[in-house]
C-alpha atoms as a PDB file:
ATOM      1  CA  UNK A   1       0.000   0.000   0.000  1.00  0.00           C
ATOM      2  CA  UNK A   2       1.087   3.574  -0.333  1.00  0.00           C
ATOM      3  CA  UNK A   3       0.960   7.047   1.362  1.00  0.00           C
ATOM      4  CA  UNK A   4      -2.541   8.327   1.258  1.00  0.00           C
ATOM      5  CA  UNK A   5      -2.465  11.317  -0.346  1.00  0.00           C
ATOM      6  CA  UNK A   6      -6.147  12.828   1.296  1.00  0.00           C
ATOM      7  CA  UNK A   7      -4.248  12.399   4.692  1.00  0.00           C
ATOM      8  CA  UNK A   8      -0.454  13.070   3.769  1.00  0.00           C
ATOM      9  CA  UNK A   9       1.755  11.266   5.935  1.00  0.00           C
ATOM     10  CA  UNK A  10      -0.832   8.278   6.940  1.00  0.00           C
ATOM     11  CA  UNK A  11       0.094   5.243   5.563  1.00  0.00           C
ATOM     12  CA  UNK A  12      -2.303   2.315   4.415  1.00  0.00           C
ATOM     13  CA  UNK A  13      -0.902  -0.481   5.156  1.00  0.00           C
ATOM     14  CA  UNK A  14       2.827  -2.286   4.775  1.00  0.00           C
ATOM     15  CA  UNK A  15       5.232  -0.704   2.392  1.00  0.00           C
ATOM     16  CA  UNK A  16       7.972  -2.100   1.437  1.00  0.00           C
ATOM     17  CA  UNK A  17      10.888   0.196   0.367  1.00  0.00           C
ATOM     18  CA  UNK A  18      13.717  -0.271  -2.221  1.00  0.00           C
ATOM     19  CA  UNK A  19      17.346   0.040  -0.084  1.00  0.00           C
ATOM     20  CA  UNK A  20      18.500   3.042  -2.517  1.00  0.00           C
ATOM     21  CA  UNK A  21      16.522   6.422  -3.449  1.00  0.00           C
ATOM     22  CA  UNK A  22      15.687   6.446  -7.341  1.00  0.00           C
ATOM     23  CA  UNK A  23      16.611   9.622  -9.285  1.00  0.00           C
ATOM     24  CA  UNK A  24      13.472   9.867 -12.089  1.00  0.00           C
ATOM     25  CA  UNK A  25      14.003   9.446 -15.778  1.00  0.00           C
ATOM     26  CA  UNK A  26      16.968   8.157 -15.785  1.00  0.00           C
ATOM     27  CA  UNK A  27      16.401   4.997 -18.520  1.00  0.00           C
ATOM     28  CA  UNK A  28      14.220   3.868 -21.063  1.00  0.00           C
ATOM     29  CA  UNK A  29      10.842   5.275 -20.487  1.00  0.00           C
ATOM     30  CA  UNK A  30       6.891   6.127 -21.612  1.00  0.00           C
ATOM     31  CA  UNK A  31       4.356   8.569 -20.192  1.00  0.00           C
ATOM     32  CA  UNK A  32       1.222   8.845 -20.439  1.00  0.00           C
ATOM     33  CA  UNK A  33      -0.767  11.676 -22.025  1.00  0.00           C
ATOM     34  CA  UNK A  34      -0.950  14.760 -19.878  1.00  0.00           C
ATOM     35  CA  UNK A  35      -2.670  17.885 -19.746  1.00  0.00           C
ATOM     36  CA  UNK A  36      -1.404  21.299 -17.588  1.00  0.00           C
ATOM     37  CA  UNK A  37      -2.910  24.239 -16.314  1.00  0.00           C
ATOM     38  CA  UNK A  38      -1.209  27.013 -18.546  1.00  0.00           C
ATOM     39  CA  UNK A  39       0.761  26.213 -21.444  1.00  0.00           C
ATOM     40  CA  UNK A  40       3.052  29.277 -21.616  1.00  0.00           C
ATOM     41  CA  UNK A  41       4.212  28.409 -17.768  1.00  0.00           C
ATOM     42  CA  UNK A  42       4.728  24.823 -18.362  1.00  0.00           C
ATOM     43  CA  UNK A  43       7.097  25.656 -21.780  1.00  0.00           C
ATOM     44  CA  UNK A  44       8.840  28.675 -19.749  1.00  0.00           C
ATOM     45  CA  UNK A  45       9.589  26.959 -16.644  1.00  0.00           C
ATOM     46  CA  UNK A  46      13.683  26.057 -16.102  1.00  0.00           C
ATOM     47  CA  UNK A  47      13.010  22.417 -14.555  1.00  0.00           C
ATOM     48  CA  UNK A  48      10.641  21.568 -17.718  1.00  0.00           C
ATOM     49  CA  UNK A  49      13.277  22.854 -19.691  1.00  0.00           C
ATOM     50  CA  UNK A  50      16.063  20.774 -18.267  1.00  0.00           C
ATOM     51  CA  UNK A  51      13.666  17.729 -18.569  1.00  0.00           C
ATOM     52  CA  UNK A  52      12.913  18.682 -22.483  1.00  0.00           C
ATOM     53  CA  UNK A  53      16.916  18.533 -22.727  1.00  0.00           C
ATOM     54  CA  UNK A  54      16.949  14.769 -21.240  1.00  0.00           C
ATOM     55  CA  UNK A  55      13.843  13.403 -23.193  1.00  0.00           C
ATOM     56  CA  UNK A  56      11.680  13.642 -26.379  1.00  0.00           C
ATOM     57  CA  UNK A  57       8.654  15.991 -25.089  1.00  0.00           C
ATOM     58  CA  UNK A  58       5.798  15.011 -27.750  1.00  0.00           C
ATOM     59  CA  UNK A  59       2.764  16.996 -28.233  1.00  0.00           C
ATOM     60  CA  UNK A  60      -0.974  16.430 -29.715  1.00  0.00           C
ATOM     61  CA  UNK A  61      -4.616  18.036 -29.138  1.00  0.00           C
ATOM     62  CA  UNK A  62      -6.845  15.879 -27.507  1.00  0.00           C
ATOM     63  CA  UNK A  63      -9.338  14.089 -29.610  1.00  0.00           C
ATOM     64  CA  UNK A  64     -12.359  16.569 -28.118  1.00  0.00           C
ATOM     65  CA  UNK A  65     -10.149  19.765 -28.890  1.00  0.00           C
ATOM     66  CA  UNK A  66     -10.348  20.765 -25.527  1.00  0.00           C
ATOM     67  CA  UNK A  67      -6.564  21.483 -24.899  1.00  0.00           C
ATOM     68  CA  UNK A  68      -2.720  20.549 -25.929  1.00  0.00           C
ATOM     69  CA  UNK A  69      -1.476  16.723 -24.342  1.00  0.00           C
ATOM     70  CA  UNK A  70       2.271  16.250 -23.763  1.00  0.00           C
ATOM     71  CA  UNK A  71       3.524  12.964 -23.842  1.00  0.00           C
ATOM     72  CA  UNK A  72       7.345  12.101 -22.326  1.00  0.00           C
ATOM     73  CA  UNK A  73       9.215   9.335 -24.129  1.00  0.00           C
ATOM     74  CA  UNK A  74      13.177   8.249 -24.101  1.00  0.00           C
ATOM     75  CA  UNK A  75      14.083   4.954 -26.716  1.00  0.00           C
ATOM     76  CA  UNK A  76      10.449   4.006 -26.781  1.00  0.00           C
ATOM     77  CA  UNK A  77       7.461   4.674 -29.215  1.00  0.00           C
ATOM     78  CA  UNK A  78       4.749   6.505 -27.406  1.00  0.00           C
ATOM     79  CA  UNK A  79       1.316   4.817 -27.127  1.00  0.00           C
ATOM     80  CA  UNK A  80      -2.221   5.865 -27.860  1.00  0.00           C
ATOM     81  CA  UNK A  81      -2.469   9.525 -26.381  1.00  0.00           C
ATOM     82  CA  UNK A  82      -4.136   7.260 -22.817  1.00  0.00           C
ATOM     83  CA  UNK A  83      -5.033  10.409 -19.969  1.00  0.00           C
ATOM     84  CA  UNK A  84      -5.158   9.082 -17.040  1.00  0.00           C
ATOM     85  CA  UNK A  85      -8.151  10.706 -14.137  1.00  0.00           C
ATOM     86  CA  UNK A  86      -7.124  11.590 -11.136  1.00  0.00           C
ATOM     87  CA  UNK A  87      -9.438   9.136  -9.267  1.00  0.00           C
ATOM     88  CA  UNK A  88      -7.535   6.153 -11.109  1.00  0.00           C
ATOM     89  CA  UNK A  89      -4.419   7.924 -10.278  1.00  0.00           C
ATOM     90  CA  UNK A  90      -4.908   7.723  -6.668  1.00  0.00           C
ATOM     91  CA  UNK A  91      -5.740   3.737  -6.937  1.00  0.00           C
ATOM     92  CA  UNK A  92      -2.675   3.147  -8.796  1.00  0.00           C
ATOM     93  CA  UNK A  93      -0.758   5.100  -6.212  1.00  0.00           C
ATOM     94  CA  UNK A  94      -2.229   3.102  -3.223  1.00  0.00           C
ATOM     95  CA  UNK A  95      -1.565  -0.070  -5.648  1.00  0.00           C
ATOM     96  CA  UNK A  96       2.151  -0.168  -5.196  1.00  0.00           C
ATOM     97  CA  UNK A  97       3.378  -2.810  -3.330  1.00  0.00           C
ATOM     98  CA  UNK A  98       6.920  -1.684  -3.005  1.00  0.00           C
ATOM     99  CA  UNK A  99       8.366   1.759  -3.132  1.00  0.00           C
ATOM    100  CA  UNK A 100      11.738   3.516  -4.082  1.00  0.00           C
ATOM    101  CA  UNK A 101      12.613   6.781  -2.657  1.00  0.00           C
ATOM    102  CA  UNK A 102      12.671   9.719  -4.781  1.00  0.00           C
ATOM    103  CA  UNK A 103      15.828  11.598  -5.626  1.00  0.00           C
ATOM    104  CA  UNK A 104      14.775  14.579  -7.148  1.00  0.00           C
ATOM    105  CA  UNK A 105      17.768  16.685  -7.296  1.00  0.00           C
ATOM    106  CA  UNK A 106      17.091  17.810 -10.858  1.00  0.00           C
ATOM    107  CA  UNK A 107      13.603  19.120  -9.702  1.00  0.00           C
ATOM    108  CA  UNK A 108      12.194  17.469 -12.848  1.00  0.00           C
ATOM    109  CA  UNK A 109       9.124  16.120 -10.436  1.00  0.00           C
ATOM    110  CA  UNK A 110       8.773  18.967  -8.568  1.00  0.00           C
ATOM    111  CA  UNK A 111       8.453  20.793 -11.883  1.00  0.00           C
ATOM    112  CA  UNK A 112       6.270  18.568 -13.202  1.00  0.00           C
ATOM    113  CA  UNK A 113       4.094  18.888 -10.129  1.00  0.00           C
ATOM    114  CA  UNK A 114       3.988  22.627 -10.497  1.00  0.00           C
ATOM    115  CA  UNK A 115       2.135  22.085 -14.144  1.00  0.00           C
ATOM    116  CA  UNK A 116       0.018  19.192 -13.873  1.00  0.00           C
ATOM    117  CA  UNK A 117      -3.767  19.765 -14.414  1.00  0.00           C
ATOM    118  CA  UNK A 118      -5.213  18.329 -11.121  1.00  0.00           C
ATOM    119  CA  UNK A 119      -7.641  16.582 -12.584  1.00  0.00           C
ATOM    120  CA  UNK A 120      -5.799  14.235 -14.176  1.00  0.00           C
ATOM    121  CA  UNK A 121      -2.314  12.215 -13.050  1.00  0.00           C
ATOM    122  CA  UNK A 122       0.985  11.505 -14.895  1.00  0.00           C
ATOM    123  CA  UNK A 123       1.886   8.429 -15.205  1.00  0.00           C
ATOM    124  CA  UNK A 124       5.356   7.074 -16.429  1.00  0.00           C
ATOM    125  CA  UNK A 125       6.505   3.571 -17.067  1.00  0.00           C
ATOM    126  CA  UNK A 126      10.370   3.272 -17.160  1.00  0.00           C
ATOM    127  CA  UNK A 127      12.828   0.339 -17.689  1.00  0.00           C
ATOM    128  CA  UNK A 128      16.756   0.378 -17.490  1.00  0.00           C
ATOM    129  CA  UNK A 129      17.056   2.574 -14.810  1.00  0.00           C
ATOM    130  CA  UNK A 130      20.746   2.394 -13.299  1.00  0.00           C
ATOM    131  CA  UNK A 131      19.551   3.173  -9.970  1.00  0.00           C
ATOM    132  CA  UNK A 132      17.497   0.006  -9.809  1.00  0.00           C
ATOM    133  CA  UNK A 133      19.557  -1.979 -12.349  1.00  0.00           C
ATOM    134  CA  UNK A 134      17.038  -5.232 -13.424  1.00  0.00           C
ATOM    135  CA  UNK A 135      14.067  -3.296 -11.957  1.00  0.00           C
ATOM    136  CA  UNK A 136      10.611  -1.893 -13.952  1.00  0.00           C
ATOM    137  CA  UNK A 137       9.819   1.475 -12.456  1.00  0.00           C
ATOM    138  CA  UNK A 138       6.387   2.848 -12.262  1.00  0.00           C
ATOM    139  CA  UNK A 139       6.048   6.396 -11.738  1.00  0.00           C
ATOM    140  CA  UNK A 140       2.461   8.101 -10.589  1.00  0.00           C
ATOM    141  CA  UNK A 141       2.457  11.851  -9.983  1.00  0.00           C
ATOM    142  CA  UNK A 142       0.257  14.580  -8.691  1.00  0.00           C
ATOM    143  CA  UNK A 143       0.247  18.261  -8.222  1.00  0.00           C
ATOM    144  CA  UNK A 144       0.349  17.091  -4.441  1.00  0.00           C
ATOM    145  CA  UNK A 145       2.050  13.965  -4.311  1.00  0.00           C
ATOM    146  CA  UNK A 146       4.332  11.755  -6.019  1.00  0.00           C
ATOM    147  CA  UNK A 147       5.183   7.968  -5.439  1.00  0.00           C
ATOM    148  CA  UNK A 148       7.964   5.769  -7.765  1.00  0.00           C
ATOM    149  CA  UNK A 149       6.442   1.907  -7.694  1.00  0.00           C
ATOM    150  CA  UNK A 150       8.762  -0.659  -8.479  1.00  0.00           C
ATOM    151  CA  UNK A 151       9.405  -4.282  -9.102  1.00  0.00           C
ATOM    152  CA  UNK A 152      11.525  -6.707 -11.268  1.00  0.00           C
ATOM    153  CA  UNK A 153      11.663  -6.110 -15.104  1.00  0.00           C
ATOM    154  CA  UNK A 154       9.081  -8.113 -17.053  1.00  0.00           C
ATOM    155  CA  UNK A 155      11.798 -10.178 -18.164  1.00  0.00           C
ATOM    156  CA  UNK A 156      12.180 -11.369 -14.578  1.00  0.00           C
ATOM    157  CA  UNK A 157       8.319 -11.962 -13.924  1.00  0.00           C
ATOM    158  CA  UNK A 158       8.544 -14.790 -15.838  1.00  0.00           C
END
Protein backbone atom coordinates (compact mmCIF):
# COMPACT_ATOMS: atom_id res chain seq x y z
CA UNK A 1 0.00 0.00 0.00
CA UNK A 2 1.09 3.57 -0.33
CA UNK A 3 0.96 7.05 1.36
CA UNK A 4 -2.54 8.33 1.26
CA UNK A 5 -2.47 11.32 -0.35
CA UNK A 6 -6.15 12.83 1.30
CA UNK A 7 -4.25 12.40 4.69
CA UNK A 8 -0.45 13.07 3.77
CA UNK A 9 1.75 11.27 5.93
CA UNK A 10 -0.83 8.28 6.94
CA UNK A 11 0.09 5.24 5.56
CA UNK A 12 -2.30 2.32 4.41
CA UNK A 13 -0.90 -0.48 5.16
CA UNK A 14 2.83 -2.29 4.78
CA UNK A 15 5.23 -0.70 2.39
CA UNK A 16 7.97 -2.10 1.44
CA UNK A 17 10.89 0.20 0.37
CA UNK A 18 13.72 -0.27 -2.22
CA UNK A 19 17.35 0.04 -0.08
CA UNK A 20 18.50 3.04 -2.52
CA UNK A 21 16.52 6.42 -3.45
CA UNK A 22 15.69 6.45 -7.34
CA UNK A 23 16.61 9.62 -9.29
CA UNK A 24 13.47 9.87 -12.09
CA UNK A 25 14.00 9.45 -15.78
CA UNK A 26 16.97 8.16 -15.78
CA UNK A 27 16.40 5.00 -18.52
CA UNK A 28 14.22 3.87 -21.06
CA UNK A 29 10.84 5.27 -20.49
CA UNK A 30 6.89 6.13 -21.61
CA UNK A 31 4.36 8.57 -20.19
CA UNK A 32 1.22 8.85 -20.44
CA UNK A 33 -0.77 11.68 -22.03
CA UNK A 34 -0.95 14.76 -19.88
CA UNK A 35 -2.67 17.89 -19.75
CA UNK A 36 -1.40 21.30 -17.59
CA UNK A 37 -2.91 24.24 -16.31
CA UNK A 38 -1.21 27.01 -18.55
CA UNK A 39 0.76 26.21 -21.44
CA UNK A 40 3.05 29.28 -21.62
CA UNK A 41 4.21 28.41 -17.77
CA UNK A 42 4.73 24.82 -18.36
CA UNK A 43 7.10 25.66 -21.78
CA UNK A 44 8.84 28.68 -19.75
CA UNK A 45 9.59 26.96 -16.64
CA UNK A 46 13.68 26.06 -16.10
CA UNK A 47 13.01 22.42 -14.56
CA UNK A 48 10.64 21.57 -17.72
CA UNK A 49 13.28 22.85 -19.69
CA UNK A 50 16.06 20.77 -18.27
CA UNK A 51 13.67 17.73 -18.57
CA UNK A 52 12.91 18.68 -22.48
CA UNK A 53 16.92 18.53 -22.73
CA UNK A 54 16.95 14.77 -21.24
CA UNK A 55 13.84 13.40 -23.19
CA UNK A 56 11.68 13.64 -26.38
CA UNK A 57 8.65 15.99 -25.09
CA UNK A 58 5.80 15.01 -27.75
CA UNK A 59 2.76 17.00 -28.23
CA UNK A 60 -0.97 16.43 -29.72
CA UNK A 61 -4.62 18.04 -29.14
CA UNK A 62 -6.85 15.88 -27.51
CA UNK A 63 -9.34 14.09 -29.61
CA UNK A 64 -12.36 16.57 -28.12
CA UNK A 65 -10.15 19.76 -28.89
CA UNK A 66 -10.35 20.77 -25.53
CA UNK A 67 -6.56 21.48 -24.90
CA UNK A 68 -2.72 20.55 -25.93
CA UNK A 69 -1.48 16.72 -24.34
CA UNK A 70 2.27 16.25 -23.76
CA UNK A 71 3.52 12.96 -23.84
CA UNK A 72 7.35 12.10 -22.33
CA UNK A 73 9.22 9.34 -24.13
CA UNK A 74 13.18 8.25 -24.10
CA UNK A 75 14.08 4.95 -26.72
CA UNK A 76 10.45 4.01 -26.78
CA UNK A 77 7.46 4.67 -29.21
CA UNK A 78 4.75 6.51 -27.41
CA UNK A 79 1.32 4.82 -27.13
CA UNK A 80 -2.22 5.87 -27.86
CA UNK A 81 -2.47 9.52 -26.38
CA UNK A 82 -4.14 7.26 -22.82
CA UNK A 83 -5.03 10.41 -19.97
CA UNK A 84 -5.16 9.08 -17.04
CA UNK A 85 -8.15 10.71 -14.14
CA UNK A 86 -7.12 11.59 -11.14
CA UNK A 87 -9.44 9.14 -9.27
CA UNK A 88 -7.54 6.15 -11.11
CA UNK A 89 -4.42 7.92 -10.28
CA UNK A 90 -4.91 7.72 -6.67
CA UNK A 91 -5.74 3.74 -6.94
CA UNK A 92 -2.68 3.15 -8.80
CA UNK A 93 -0.76 5.10 -6.21
CA UNK A 94 -2.23 3.10 -3.22
CA UNK A 95 -1.57 -0.07 -5.65
CA UNK A 96 2.15 -0.17 -5.20
CA UNK A 97 3.38 -2.81 -3.33
CA UNK A 98 6.92 -1.68 -3.00
CA UNK A 99 8.37 1.76 -3.13
CA UNK A 100 11.74 3.52 -4.08
CA UNK A 101 12.61 6.78 -2.66
CA UNK A 102 12.67 9.72 -4.78
CA UNK A 103 15.83 11.60 -5.63
CA UNK A 104 14.78 14.58 -7.15
CA UNK A 105 17.77 16.69 -7.30
CA UNK A 106 17.09 17.81 -10.86
CA UNK A 107 13.60 19.12 -9.70
CA UNK A 108 12.19 17.47 -12.85
CA UNK A 109 9.12 16.12 -10.44
CA UNK A 110 8.77 18.97 -8.57
CA UNK A 111 8.45 20.79 -11.88
CA UNK A 112 6.27 18.57 -13.20
CA UNK A 113 4.09 18.89 -10.13
CA UNK A 114 3.99 22.63 -10.50
CA UNK A 115 2.13 22.08 -14.14
CA UNK A 116 0.02 19.19 -13.87
CA UNK A 117 -3.77 19.77 -14.41
CA UNK A 118 -5.21 18.33 -11.12
CA UNK A 119 -7.64 16.58 -12.58
CA UNK A 120 -5.80 14.24 -14.18
CA UNK A 121 -2.31 12.21 -13.05
CA UNK A 122 0.98 11.50 -14.89
CA UNK A 123 1.89 8.43 -15.20
CA UNK A 124 5.36 7.07 -16.43
CA UNK A 125 6.50 3.57 -17.07
CA UNK A 126 10.37 3.27 -17.16
CA UNK A 127 12.83 0.34 -17.69
CA UNK A 128 16.76 0.38 -17.49
CA UNK A 129 17.06 2.57 -14.81
CA UNK A 130 20.75 2.39 -13.30
CA UNK A 131 19.55 3.17 -9.97
CA UNK A 132 17.50 0.01 -9.81
CA UNK A 133 19.56 -1.98 -12.35
CA UNK A 134 17.04 -5.23 -13.42
CA UNK A 135 14.07 -3.30 -11.96
CA UNK A 136 10.61 -1.89 -13.95
CA UNK A 137 9.82 1.47 -12.46
CA UNK A 138 6.39 2.85 -12.26
CA UNK A 139 6.05 6.40 -11.74
CA UNK A 140 2.46 8.10 -10.59
CA UNK A 141 2.46 11.85 -9.98
CA UNK A 142 0.26 14.58 -8.69
CA UNK A 143 0.25 18.26 -8.22
CA UNK A 144 0.35 17.09 -4.44
CA UNK A 145 2.05 13.97 -4.31
CA UNK A 146 4.33 11.76 -6.02
CA UNK A 147 5.18 7.97 -5.44
CA UNK A 148 7.96 5.77 -7.77
CA UNK A 149 6.44 1.91 -7.69
CA UNK A 150 8.76 -0.66 -8.48
CA UNK A 151 9.40 -4.28 -9.10
CA UNK A 152 11.53 -6.71 -11.27
CA UNK A 153 11.66 -6.11 -15.10
CA UNK A 154 9.08 -8.11 -17.05
CA UNK A 155 11.80 -10.18 -18.16
CA UNK A 156 12.18 -11.37 -14.58
CA UNK A 157 8.32 -11.96 -13.92
CA UNK A 158 8.54 -14.79 -15.84
Amino acid sequence: MAPDVENPGAIQGEVMFYPLPVRPFQGSLCSCAFSVLDKQAFGEDPGIASLRDELDLMQDRSQDESGQLYCFVRDMEPGAPLVVSRAFGLVLMDDQAELARIDDNRGWVAALQRHLDPDHVLVVQEYLNPDAPGKELFWVILPEAAVCGIGPAESEQA
